[in-house]
C-alpha atoms as a PDB file:
ATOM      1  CA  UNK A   1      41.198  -2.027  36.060  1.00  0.00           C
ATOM      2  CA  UNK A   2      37.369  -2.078  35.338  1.00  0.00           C
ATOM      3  CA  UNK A   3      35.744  -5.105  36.146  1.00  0.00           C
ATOM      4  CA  UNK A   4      35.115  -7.446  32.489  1.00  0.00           C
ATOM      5  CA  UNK A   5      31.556  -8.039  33.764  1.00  0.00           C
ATOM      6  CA  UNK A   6      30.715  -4.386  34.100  1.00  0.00           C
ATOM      7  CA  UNK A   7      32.454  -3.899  30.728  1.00  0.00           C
ATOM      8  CA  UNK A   8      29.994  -6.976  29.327  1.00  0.00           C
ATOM      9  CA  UNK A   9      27.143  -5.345  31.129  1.00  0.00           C
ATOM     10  CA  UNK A  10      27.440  -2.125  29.661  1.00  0.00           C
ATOM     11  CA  UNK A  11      27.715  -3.430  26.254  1.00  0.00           C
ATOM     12  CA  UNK A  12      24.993  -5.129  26.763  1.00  0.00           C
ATOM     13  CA  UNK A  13      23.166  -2.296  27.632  1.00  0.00           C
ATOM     14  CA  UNK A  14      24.418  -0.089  24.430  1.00  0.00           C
ATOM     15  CA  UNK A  15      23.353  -3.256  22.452  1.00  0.00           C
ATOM     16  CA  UNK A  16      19.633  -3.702  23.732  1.00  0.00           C
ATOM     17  CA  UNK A  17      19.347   0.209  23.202  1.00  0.00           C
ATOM     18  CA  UNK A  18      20.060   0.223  19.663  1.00  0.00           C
ATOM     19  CA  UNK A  19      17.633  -2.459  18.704  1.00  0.00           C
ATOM     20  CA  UNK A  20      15.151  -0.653  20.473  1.00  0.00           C
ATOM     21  CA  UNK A  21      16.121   2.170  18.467  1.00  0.00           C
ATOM     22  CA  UNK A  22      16.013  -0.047  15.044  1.00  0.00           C
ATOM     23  CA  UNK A  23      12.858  -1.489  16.489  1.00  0.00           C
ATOM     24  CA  UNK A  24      10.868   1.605  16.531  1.00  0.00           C
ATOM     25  CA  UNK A  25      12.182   3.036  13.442  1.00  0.00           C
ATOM     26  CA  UNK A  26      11.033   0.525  11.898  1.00  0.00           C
ATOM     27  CA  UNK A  27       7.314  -0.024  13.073  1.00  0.00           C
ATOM     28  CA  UNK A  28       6.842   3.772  12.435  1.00  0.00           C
ATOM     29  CA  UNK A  29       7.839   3.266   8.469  1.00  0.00           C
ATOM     30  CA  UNK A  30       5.419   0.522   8.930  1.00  0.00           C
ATOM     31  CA  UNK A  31       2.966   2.888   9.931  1.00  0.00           C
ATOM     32  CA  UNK A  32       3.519   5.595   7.858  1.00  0.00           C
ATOM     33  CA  UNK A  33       3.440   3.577   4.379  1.00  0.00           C
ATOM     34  CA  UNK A  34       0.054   1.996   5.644  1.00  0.00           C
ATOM     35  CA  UNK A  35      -1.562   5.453   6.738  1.00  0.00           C
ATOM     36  CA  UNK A  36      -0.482   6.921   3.201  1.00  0.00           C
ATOM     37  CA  UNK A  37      -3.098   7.361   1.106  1.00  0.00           C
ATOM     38  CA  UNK A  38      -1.547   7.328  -1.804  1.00  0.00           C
ATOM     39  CA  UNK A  39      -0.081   3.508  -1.661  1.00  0.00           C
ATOM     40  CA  UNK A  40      -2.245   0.473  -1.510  1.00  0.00           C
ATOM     41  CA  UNK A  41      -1.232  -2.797  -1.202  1.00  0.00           C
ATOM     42  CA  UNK A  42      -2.236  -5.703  -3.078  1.00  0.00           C
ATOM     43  CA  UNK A  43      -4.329  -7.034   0.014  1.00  0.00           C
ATOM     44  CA  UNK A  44      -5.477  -3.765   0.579  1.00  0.00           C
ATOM     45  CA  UNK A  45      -6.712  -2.968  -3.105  1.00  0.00           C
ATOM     46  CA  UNK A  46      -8.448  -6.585  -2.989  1.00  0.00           C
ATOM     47  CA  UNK A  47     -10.627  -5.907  -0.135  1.00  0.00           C
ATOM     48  CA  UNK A  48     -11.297  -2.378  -1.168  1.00  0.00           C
ATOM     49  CA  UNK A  49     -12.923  -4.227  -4.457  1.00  0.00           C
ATOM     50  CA  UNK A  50     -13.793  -7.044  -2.848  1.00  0.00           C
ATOM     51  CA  UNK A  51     -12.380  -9.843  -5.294  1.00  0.00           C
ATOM     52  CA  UNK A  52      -8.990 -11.870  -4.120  1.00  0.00           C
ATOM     53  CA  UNK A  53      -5.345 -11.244  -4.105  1.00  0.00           C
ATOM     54  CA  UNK A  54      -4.804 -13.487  -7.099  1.00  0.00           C
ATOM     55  CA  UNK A  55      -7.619 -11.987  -9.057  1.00  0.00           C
ATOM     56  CA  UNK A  56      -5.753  -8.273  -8.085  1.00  0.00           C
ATOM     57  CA  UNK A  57      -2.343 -10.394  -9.443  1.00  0.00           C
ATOM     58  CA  UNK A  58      -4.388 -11.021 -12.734  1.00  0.00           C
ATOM     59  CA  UNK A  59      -5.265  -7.729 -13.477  1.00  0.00           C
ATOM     60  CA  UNK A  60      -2.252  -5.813 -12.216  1.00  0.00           C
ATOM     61  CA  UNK A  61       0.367  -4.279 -15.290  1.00  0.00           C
ATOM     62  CA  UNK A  62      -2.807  -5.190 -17.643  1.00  0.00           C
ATOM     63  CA  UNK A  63      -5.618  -3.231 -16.326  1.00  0.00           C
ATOM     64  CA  UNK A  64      -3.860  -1.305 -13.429  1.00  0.00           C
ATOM     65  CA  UNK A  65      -0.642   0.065 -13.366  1.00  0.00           C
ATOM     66  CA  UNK A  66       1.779  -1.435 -10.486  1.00  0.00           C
ATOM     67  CA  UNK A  67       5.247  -0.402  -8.737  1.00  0.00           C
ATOM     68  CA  UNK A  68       7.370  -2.513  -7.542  1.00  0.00           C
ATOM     69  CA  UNK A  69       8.881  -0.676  -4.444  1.00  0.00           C
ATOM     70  CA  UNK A  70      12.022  -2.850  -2.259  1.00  0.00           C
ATOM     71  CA  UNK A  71      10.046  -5.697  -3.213  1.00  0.00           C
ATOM     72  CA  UNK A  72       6.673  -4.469  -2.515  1.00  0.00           C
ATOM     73  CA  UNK A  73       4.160  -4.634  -4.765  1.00  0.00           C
ATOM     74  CA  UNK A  74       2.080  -0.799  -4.402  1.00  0.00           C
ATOM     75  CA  UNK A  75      -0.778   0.604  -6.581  1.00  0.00           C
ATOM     76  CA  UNK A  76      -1.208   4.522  -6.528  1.00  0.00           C
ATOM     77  CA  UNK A  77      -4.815   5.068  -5.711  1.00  0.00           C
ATOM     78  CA  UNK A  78      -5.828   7.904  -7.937  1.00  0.00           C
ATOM     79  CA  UNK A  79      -4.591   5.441 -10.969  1.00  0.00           C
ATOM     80  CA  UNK A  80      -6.816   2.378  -8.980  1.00  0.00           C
ATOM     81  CA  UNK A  81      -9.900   5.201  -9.048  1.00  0.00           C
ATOM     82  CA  UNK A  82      -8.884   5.463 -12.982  1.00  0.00           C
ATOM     83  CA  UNK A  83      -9.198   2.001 -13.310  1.00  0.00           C
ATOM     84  CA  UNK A  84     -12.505   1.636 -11.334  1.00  0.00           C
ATOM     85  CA  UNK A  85     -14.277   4.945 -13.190  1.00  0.00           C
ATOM     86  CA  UNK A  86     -13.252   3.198 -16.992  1.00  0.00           C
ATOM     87  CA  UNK A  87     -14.970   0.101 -15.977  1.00  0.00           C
ATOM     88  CA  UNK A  88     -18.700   1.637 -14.827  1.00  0.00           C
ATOM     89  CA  UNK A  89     -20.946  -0.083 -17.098  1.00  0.00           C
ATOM     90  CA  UNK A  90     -24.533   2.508 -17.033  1.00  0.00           C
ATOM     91  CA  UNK A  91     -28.050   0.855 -18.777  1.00  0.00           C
ATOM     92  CA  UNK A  92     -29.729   1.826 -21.969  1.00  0.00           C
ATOM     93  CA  UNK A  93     -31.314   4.697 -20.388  1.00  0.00           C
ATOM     94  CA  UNK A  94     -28.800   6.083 -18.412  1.00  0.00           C
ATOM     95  CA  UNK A  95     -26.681   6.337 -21.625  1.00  0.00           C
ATOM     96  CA  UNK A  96     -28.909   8.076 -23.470  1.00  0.00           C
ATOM     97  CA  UNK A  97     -30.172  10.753 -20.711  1.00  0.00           C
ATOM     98  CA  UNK A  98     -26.107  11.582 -20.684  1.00  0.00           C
ATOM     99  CA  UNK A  99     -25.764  11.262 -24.466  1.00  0.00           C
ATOM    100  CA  UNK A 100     -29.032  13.997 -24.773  1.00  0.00           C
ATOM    101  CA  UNK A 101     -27.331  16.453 -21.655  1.00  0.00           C
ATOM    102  CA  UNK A 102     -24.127  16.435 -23.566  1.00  0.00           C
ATOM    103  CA  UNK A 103     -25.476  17.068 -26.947  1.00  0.00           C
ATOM    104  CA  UNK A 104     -28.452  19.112 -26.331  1.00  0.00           C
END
């Protein structure tokens, strides 16, 4: 008969190696949804424009398009680009010298 303490000890063992297996599965999907291009968070699109996290809450479903991802709140950039491209604002003069190339 095995001794219970080994038995414990083993257990133990299994145990601590499937955390560390759960652990590291999880901080690389942390990585991996960070590094993706595609997918910026709300933080992240606020310092990218450089106005806060509530002002990015303001303007999200209204102005930019949102998903809502296990909870997470995620932008797709190209749509954030969109959104950045429909809001340039040129002078007078710029607006004419593109009115004339188009038209002339």
């Amino acid at each position: 008969m095995e001794n219970p303490f080994e038995i414990l000890d083993q257990r133990l063992s299994s145990i601590e190696e499937k955390l560390d297996n759960l652990i590291q599965r999880i901080e690389n999907q942390k990585d991996t949804s960070v590094l993706d291009p595609t997918w910026v968070t709300t933080k992240q699109l606020s310092e990218h424009l450089g106005i806060s996290t509530a002002a990015v809450t303001n303007i999200r479903g209204t102005k930019i398009p949102y998903y809502k991802i296990g909870g997470r709140i995620l932008f797709k950039r190209e749509e954030v680009d969109e959104y950045i491209q429909k809001s340039r604002y040129m002078n007078g003069r710029d607006n004419l010298d593109e009115y004339l190339k188009r038209h002339h």
